[in-house]
Protein backbone atom coordinates (compact mmCIF):
# COMPACT_ATOMS: atom_id res chain seq x y z
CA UNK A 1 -20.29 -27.36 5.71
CA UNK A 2 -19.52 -30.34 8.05
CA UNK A 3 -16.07 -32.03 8.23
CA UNK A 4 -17.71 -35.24 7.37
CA UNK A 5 -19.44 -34.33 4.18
CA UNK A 6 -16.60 -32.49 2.74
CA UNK A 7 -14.22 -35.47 3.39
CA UNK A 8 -16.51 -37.77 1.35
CA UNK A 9 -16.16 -35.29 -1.15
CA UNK A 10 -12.39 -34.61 -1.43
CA UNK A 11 -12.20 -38.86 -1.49
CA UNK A 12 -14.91 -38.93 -4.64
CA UNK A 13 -12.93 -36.32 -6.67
CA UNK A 14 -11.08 -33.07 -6.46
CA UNK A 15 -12.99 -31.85 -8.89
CA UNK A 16 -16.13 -31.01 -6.13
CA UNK A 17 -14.33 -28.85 -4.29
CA UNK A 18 -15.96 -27.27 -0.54
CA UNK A 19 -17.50 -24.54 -1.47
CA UNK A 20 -18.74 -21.27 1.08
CA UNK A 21 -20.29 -18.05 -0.42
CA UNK A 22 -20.71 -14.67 1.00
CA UNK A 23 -23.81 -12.25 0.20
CA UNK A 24 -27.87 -12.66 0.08
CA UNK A 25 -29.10 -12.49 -3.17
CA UNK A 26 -29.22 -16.32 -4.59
CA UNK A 27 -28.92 -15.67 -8.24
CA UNK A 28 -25.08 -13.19 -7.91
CA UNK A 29 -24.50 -16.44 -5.88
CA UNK A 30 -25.15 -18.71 -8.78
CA UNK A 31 -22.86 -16.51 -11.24
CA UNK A 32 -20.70 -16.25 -8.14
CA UNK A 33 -19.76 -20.08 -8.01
CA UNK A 34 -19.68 -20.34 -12.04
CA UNK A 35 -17.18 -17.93 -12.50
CA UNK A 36 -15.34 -19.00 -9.71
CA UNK A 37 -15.57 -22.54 -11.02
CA UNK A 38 -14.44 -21.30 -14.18
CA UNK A 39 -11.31 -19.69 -13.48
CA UNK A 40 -10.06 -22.99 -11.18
CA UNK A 41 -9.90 -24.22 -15.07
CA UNK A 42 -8.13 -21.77 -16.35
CA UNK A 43 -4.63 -21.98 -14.76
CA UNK A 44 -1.64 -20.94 -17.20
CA UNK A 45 1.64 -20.07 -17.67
CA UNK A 46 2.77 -16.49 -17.16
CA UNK A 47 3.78 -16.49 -21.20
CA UNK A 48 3.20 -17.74 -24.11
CA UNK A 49 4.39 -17.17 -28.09
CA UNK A 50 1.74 -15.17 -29.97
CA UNK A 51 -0.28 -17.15 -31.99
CA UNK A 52 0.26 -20.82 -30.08
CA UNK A 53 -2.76 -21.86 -27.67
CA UNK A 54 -1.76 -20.86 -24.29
CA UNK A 55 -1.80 -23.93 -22.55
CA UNK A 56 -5.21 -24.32 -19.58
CA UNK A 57 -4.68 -26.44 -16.58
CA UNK A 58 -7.10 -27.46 -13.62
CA UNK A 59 -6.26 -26.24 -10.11
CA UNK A 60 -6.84 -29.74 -9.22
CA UNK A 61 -3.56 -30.65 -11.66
CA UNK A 62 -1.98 -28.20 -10.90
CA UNK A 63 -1.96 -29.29 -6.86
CA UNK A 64 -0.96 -32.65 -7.94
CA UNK A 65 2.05 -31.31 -10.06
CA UNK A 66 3.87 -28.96 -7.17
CA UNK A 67 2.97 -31.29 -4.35
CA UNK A 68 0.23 -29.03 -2.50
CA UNK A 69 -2.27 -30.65 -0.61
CA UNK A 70 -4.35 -27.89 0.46
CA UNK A 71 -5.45 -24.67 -1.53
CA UNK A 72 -7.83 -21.92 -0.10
CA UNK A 73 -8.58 -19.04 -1.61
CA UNK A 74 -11.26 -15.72 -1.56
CA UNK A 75 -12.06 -14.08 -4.18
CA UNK A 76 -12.61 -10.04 -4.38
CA UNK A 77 -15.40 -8.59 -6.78
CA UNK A 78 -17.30 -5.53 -7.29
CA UNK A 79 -15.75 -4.34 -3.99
CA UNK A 80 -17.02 -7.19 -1.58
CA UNK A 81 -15.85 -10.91 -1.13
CA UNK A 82 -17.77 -12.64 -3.89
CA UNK A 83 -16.41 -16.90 -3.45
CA UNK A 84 -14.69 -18.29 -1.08
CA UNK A 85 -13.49 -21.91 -1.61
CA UNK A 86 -11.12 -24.81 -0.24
CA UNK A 87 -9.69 -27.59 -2.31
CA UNK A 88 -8.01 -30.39 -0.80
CA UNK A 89 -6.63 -31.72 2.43
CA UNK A 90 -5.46 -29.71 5.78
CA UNK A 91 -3.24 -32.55 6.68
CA UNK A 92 -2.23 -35.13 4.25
CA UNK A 93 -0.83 -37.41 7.10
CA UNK A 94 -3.88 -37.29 8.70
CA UNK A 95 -6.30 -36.93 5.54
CA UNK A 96 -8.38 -33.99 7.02
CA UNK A 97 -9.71 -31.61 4.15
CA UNK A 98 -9.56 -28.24 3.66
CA UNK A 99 -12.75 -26.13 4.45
CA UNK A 100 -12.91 -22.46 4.23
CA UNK A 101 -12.39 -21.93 8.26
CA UNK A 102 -9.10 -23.44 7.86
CA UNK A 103 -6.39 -21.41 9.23
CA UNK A 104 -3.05 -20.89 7.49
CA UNK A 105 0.16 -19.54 8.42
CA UNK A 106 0.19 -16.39 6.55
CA UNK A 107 4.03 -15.75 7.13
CA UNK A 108 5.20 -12.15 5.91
CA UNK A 109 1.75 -11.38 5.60
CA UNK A 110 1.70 -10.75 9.24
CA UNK A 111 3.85 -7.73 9.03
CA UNK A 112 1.35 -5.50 7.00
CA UNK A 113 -1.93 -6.13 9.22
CA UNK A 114 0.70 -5.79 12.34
CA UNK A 115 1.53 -2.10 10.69
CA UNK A 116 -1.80 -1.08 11.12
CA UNK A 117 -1.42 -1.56 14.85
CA UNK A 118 1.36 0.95 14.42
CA UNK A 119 -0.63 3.23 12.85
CA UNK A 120 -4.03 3.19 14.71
CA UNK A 121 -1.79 4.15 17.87
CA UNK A 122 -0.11 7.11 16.27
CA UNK A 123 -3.60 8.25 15.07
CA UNK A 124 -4.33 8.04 18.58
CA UNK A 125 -1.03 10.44 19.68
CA UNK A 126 0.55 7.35 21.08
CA UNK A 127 2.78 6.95 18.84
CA UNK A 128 5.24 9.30 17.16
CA UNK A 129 6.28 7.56 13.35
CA UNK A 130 8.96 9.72 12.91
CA UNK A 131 10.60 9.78 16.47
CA UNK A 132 13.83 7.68 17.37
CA UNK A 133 12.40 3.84 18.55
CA UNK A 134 14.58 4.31 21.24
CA UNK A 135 11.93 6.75 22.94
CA UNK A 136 9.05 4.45 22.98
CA UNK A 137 11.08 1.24 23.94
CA UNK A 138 11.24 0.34 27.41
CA UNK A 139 12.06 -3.24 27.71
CA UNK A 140 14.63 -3.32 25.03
CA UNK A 141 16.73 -0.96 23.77
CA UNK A 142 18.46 -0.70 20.02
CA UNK A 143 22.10 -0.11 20.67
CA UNK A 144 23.76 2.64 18.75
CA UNK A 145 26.12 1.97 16.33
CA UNK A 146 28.06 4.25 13.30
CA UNK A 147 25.50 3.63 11.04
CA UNK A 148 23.18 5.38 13.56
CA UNK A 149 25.38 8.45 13.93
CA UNK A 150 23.67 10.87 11.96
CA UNK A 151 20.74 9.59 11.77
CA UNK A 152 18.26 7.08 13.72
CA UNK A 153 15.72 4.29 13.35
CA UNK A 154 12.03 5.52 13.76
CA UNK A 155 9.17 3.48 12.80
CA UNK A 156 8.42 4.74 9.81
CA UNK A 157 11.59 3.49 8.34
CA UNK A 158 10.87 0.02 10.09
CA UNK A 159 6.93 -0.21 8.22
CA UNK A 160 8.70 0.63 5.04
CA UNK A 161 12.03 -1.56 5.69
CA UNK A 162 14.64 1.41 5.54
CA UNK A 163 15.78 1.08 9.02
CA UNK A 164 19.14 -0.61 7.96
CA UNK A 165 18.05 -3.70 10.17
CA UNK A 166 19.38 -6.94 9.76
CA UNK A 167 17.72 -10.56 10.25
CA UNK A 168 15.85 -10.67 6.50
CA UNK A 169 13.11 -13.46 8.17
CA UNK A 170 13.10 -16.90 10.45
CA UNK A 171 12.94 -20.13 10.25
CA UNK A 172 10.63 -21.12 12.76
CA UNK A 173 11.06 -23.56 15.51
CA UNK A 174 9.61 -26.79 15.48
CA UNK A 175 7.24 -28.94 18.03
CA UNK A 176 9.55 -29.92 20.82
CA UNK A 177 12.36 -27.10 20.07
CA UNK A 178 12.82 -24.44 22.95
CA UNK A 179 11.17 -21.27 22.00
CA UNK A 180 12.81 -17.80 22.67
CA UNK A 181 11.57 -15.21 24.09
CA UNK A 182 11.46 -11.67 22.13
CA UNK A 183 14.14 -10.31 23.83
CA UNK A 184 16.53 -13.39 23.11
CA UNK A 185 14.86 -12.70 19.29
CA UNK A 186 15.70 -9.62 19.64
CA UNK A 187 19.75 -10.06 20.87
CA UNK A 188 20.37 -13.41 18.97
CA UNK A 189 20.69 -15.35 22.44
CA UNK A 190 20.26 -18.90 22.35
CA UNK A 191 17.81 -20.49 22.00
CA UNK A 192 17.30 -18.32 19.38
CA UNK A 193 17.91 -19.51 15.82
CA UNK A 194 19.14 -16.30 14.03
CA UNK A 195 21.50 -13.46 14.92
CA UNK A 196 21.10 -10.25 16.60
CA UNK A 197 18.79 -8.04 14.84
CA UNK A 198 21.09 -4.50 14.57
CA UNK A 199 22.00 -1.88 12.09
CA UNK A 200 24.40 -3.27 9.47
CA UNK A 201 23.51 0.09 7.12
CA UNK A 202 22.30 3.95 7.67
CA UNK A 203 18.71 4.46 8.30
CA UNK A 204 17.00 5.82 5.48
CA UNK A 205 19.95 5.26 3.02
CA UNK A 206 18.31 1.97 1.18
CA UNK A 207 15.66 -0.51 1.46
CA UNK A 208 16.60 -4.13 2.63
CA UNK A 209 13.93 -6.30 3.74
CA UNK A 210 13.77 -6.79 7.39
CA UNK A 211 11.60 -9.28 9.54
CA UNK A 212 14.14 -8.05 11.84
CA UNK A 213 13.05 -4.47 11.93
CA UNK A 214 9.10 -5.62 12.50
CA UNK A 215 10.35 -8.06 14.93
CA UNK A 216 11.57 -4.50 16.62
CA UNK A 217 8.19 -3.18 15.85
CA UNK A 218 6.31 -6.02 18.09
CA UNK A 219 8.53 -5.10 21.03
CA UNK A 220 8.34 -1.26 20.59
CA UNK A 221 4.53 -1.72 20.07
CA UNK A 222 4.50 -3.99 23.27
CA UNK A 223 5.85 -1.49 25.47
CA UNK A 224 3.70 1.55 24.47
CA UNK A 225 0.24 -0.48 25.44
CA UNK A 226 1.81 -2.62 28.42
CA UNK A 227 0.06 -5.46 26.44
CA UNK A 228 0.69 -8.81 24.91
CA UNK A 229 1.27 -8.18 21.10
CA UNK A 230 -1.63 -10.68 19.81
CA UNK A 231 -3.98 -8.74 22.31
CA UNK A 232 -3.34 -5.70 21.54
CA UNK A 233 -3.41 -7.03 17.75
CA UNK A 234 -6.69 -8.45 18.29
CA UNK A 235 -7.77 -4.87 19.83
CA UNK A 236 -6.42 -2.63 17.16
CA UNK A 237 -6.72 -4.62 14.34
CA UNK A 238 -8.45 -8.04 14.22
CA UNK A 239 -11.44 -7.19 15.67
CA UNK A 240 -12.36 -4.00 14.29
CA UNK A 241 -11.56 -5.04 10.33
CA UNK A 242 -13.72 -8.28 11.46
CA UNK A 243 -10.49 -10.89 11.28
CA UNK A 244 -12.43 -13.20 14.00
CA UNK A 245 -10.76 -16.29 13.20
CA UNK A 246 -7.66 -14.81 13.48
CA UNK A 247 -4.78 -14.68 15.66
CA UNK A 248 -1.13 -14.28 16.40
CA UNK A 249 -1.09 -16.33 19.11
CA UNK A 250 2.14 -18.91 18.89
CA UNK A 251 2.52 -21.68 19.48
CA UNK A 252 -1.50 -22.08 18.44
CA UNK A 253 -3.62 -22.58 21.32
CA UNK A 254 -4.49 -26.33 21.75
CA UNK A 255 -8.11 -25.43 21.47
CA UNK A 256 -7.68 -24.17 17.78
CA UNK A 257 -5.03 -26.65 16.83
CA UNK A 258 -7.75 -28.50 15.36
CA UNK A 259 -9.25 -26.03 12.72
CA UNK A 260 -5.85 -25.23 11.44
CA UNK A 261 -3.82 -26.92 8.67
CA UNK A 262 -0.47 -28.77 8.49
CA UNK A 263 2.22 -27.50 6.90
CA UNK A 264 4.18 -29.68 4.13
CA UNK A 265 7.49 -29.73 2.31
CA UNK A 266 7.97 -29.99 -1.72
CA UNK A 267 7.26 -33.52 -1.99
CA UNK A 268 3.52 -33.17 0.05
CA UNK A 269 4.64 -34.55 3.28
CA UNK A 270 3.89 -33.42 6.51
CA UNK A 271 6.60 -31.30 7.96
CA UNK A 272 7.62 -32.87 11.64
CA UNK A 273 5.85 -31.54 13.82
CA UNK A 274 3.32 -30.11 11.65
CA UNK A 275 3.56 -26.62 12.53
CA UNK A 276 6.37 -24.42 13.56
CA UNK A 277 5.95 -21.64 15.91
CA UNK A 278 6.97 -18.21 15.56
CA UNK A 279 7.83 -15.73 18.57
CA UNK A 280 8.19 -12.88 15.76
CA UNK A 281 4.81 -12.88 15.89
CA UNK A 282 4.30 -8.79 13.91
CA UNK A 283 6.68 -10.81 11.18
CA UNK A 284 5.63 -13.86 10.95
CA UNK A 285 3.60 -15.05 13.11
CA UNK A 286 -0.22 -14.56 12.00
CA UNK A 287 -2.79 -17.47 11.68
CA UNK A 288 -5.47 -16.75 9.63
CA UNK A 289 -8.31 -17.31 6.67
CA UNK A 290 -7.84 -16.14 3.32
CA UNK A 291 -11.66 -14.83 4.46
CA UNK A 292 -10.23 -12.83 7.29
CA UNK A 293 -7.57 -11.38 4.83
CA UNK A 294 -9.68 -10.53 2.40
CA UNK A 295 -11.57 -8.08 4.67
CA UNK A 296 -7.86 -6.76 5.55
CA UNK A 297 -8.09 -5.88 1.54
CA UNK A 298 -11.66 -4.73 1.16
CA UNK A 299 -10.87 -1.73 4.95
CA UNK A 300 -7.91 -0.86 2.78
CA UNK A 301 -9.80 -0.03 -0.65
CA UNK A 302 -12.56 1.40 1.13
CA UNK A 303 -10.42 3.86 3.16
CA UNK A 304 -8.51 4.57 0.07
CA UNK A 305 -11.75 6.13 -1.94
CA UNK A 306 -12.98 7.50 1.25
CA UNK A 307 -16.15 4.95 1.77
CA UNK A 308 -17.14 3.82 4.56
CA UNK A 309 -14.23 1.72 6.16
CA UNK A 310 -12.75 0.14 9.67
CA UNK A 311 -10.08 2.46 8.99
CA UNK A 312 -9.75 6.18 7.89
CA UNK A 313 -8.49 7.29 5.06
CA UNK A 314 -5.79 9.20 6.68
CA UNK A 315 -4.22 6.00 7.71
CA UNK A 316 -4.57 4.31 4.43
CA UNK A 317 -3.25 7.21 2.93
CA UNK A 318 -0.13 6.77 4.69
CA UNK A 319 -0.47 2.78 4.32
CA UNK A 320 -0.35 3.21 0.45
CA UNK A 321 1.98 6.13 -0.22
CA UNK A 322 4.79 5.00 -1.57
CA UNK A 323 8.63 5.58 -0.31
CA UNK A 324 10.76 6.93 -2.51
CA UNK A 325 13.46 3.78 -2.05
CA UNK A 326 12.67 0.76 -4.57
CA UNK A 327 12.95 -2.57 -3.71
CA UNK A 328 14.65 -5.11 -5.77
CA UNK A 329 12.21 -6.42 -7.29
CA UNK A 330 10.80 -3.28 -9.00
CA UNK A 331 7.71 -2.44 -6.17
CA UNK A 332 7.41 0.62 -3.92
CA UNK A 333 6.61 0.00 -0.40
CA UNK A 334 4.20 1.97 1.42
CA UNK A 335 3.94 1.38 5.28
CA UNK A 336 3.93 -2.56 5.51
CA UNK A 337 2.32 -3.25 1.81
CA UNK A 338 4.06 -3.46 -1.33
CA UNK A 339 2.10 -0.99 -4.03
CA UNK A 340 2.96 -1.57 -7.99
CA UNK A 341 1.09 -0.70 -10.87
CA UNK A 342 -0.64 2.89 -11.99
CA UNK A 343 -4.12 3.86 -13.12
CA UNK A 344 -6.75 1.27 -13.01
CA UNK A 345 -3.79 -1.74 -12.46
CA UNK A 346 -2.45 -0.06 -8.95
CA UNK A 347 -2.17 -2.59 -6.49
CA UNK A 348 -1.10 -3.63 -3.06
CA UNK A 349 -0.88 -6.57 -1.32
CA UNK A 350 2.19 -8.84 0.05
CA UNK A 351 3.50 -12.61 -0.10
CA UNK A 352 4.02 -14.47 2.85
CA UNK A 353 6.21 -17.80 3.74
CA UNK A 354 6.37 -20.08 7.10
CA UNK A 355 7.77 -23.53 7.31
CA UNK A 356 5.12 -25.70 5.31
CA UNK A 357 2.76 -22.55 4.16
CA UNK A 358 3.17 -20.21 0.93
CA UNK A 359 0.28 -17.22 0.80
CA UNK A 360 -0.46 -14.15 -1.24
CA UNK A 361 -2.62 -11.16 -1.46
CA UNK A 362 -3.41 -9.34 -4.35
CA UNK A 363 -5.76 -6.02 -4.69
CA UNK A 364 -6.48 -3.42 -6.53
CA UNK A 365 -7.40 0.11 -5.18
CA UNK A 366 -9.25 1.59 -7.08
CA UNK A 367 -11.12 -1.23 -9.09
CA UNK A 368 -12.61 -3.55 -5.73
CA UNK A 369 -11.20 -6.42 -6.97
CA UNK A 370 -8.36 -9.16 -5.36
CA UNK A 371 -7.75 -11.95 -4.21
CA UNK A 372 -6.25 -13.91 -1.22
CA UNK A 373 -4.66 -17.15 -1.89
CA UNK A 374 -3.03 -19.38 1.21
CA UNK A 375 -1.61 -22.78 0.60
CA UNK A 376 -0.03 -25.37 2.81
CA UNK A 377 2.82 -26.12 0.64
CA UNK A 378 6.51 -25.39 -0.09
CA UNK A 379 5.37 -24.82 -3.95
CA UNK A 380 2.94 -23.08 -3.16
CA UNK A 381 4.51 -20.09 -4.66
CA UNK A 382 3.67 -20.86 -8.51
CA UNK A 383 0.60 -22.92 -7.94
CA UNK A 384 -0.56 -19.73 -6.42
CA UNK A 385 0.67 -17.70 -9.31
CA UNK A 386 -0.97 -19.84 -11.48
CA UNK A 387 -4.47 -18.77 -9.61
CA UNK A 388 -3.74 -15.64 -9.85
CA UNK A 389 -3.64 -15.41 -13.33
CA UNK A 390 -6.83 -17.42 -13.60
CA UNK A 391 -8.86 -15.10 -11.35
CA UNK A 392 -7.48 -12.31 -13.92
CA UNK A 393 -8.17 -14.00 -16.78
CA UNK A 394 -11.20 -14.44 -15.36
CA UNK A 395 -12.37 -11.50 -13.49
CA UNK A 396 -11.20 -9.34 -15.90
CA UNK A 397 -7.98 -7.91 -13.78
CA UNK A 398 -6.59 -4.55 -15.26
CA UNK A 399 -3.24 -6.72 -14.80
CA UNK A 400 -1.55 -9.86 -13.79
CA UNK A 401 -3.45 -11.56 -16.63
CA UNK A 402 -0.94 -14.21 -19.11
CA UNK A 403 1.16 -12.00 -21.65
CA UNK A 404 1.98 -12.76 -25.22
CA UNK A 405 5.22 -12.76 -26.51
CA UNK A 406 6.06 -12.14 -29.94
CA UNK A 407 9.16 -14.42 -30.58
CA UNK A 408 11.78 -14.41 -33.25
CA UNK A 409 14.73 -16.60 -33.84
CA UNK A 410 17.78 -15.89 -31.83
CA UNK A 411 20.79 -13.63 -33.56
CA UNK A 412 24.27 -14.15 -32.84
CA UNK A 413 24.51 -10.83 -31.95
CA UNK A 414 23.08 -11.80 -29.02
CA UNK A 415 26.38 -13.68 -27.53
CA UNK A 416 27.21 -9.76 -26.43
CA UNK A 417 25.28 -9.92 -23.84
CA UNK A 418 26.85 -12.93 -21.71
CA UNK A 419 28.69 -12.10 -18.56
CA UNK A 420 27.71 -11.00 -15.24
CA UNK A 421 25.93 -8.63 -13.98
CA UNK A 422 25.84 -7.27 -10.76
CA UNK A 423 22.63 -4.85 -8.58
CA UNK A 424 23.71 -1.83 -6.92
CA UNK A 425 20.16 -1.19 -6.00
CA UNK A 426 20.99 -2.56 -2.25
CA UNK A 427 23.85 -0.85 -1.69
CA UNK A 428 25.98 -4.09 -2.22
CA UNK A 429 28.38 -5.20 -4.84
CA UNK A 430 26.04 -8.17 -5.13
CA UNK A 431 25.72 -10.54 -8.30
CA UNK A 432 22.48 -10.89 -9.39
CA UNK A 433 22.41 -12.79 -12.61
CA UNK A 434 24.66 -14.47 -15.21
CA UNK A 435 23.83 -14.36 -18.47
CA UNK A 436 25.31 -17.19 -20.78
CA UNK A 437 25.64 -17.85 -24.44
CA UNK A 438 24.64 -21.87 -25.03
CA UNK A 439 23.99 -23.47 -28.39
CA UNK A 440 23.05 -20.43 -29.98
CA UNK A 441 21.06 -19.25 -27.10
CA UNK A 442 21.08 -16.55 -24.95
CA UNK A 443 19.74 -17.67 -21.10
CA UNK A 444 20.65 -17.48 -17.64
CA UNK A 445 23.23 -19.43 -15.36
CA UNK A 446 21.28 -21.85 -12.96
CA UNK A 447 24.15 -23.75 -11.12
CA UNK A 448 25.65 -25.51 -13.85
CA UNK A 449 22.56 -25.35 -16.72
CA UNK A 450 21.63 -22.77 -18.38
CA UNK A 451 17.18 -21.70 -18.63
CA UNK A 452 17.33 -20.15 -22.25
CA UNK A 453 15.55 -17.05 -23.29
CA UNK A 454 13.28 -16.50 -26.11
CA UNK A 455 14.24 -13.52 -28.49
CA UNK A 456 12.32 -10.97 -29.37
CA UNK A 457 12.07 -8.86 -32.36
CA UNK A 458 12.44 -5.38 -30.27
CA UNK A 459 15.49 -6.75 -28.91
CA UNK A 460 14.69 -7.94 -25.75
CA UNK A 461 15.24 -11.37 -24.28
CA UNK A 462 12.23 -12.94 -22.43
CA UNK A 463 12.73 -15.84 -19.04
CA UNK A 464 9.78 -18.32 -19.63
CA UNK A 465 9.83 -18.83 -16.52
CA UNK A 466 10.28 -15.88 -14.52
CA UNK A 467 8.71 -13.73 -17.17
CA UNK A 468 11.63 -11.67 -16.93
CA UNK A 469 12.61 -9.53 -20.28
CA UNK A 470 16.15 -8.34 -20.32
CA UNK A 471 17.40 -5.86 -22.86
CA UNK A 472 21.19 -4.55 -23.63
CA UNK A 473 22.22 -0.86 -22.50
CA UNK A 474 24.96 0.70 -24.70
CA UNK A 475 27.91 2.98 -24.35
CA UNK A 476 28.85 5.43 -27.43
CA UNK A 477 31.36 2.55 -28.36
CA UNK A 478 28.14 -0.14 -28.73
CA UNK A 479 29.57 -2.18 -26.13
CA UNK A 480 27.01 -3.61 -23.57
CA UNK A 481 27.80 -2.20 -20.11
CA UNK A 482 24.79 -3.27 -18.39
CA UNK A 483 21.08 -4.96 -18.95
CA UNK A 484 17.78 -3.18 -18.39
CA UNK A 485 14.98 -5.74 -17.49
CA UNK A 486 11.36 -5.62 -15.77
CA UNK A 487 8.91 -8.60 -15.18
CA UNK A 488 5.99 -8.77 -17.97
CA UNK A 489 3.59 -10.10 -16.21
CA UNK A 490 3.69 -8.17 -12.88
CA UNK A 491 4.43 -4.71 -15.12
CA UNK A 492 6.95 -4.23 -12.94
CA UNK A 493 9.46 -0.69 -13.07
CA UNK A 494 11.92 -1.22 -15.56
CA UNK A 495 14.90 -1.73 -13.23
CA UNK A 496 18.93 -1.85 -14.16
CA UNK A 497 21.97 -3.84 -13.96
CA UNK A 498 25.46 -3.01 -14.31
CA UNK A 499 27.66 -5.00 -16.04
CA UNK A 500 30.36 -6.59 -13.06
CA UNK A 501 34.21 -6.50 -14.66
């Protein structure tokens, strides 16, 4: 659809949003917009008391209340993209709408279509996973340490963030700010905006997120091709899963500046500058289409049942096994994608954040549905949330649909339960919540206010906001010495929490 039609229809109403739609047959089409039409009606909170109306919103609303100009989003059905759509403006200084070739920064998304690079050259023998990095890199090299000792960083541990990297993501670099290179990336040198990325921990001993340990990856992936990294993305990956409108070329070539959208801050403004660029390209650097991503998805659920596929199912085996280190928030990690869920409600997919942009991707392996959801916003993380459960809702998602909660008044009893308590899961003395006591209420510490929790009658305390449920662990003595919790609506592990002296 032309840029001129769908501006006169972003200035009559949001409510006409630019609509594309993939497949033949016009009737599936026709069910294809209604439904899709239907859930952008349907957004909700993650909770809600049993037996009160679970509050409906409009996507249109919603993007008004969290300060998002521009929402675009494709939807996964029956194991082929059913809807795409775009809602709103590319560039609210400039008034440009959305349209569904828009490219988005997709952030952290970057790092699991930059692992299949990895992979496709270790199917190829190029590549040994399991081998010291040190061996395949050439123009850099990751200086020993004592945490290295005894063991070393290969790149399975850095697809699966168990290297014991530092640098947990960047910033960016705005228009006009000198731009590193990799290898200043790479040893914190000015003008580089972080610090050198190195082992602070053992390989293999924990997980700890690390844009620093794909921002290794890029280099080490450089050097084994003798190519730039976004051509030899666009070779391995890109091209053969059909991404065409993507790239990880940064800054953005002038010639595409045009098709892509503006980032903006919490209040809806224009960031300055408009878009940052990012030299850790395999970490964060990825433009893209929520189109493009969405046929990431659909190569990975093929490969996984063994259907026809870009990639084999050998190397989406790999992609979606699962290491045996948890991450703190309750998901395995398989080689670049986070994996939760069992039975019909496994997933993977991954979040992604760049100056401006918030994005997500969603999908379920064995059921062919998903969805990929990119916003130009620094709230874009609940608005997109909110469309997620939606698209559940209505799509019929084995999971991430709203939850009921059957509430009861709080007990005094509950008062046990304040203090602080601390995750060991990281390998750190960390705290990770406070619980406090307030006006009868038990809730957690935010600064100086406390979010209160409702009760429920098995015992467990429930975050309305996180969706959080927290429950007390007992010694023989009944004292409390730590809380259990996991996230209702993402059916997340149950997870633990020691109770910090």
């Amino acid at each position: 659809m032309a840029r001129p039609r769908a501006y006169a229809l972003y200035t009559l109403t949001l409510t006409l949003p630019v609509l594309a739609f993939t497949g033949a047959r016009a009737p599936r089409d026709a069910t294809a917009v209604a439904r899709a039409t239907r859930a952008s009606r349907l957004l909700s909170p993650a909770l809600a008391p049993s037996g009160a109306a679970l509050p409906r919103y409009s996507l249109e609303e919603r993007m008004r209340f969290y300060g998002v100009p521009g929402v675009s989003m494709a939807i996964i059905n029956e194991g082929r993209v059913e809807s795409v759509r775009a809602y709103g403006l590319a560039d609210a200084e400039a008034r440009v709408p959305v349209d569904t070739t828009t490219l988005f920064q997709a952030g952290s998304i970057s790092k699991p279509v930059a692992a299949i690079a990895a992979l496709r050259l270790a199917e190829r023998g190029r590549l040994d996973l399991d081998a010291d990095v040190n061996r395949h890199l050439k123009s850099w090299t990751l200086p020993a340490s004592r945490y290295t000792r005894s063991t070393s960083v290969t790149t399975r541990r850095l697809l699966t963030h168990t290297a014991g990297l530092s640098v947990w993501g960047f910033p960016g670099y705005a228009p006009g700010r000198p731009v590193p290179t990799l290898l200043e990336v790479l040893n914190g040198q000015p003008p580089a905006n972080t610090p050198a990325i190195r082992n602070d921990t053992i390989p293999g001993h924990r997980w700890l997120y690390s844009g620093g340990g794909y921002t290794v990856l890029q280099q080490l992936l450089i050097d084994v091709t003798g190519r730039p990294f976004p051509d030899l993305a666009r070779d391995l990956v890109l091209a053969p899963l059909g991404m065409a409108r993507s790239t990880y070329e940064n800054p953005l070539p002038l010639a595409r500046v045009g098709g892509a959208a503006a980032g903006h801050d919490g209040r809806g403004e224009t960031i300055p500058g408009k878009r940052y660029t990012y030299p850790e390209m395999a970490a964060a650097g990825l433009w893209t289409t929520p189109s493009d991503l969405a046929r990431f998805a659909l190569a990975v659920q093929q490969g996984a049942r063994a259907a026809a596929s870009p990639l084999s199912p050998q190397l989406v085996r790999g992609l979606l096994t699962p290491d045996t280190l948890l991450t703190i928030g309750g998901n395995h990690w398989g080689l670049g994608l986070t994996i939760d869920g069992s039975g019909a409600a496994e997933r993977f997919g991954h979040s992604g954040a760049d100056a401006g942009f918030i994005a997500q991707m969603v999908a379920f392996r064995h059921t062919g549905k998903g969805a990929v959801i990119m916003t130009n916003g620094q709230r874009g993380g609940a608005l997109i949330q909110e469309i997620l459960r939606a698209v559940a809702t209505e799509y019929a998602w084995p999971a991430l649909q709203p939850v009921r909660v059957d509430t009861v008044p709080t007990d005094a009893s509950a008062r046990a339960l304040a203090g602080r308590y601390v995750n060991f899961v990281t390998g750190k003395d960390t705290v990770f919540i406070t619980l406090a006591w307030e006006n009868g209420r038990l809730g957690v510490r935010l600064g100086t206010a406390v979010r209160t929790f409702w009760a429920e009658a098995s015992g467990r305390f429930v975050d309305p906001v996180s969706s959080d449920a927290f429950w007390a662990e007992l010694d023989e003595a009944g004292e409390v010495v730590a809380v259990r919790y996991r996230n209702l609506w993402q059916g997340t592990e149950e997870r633990r929490m020691m109770r910090a002296p």
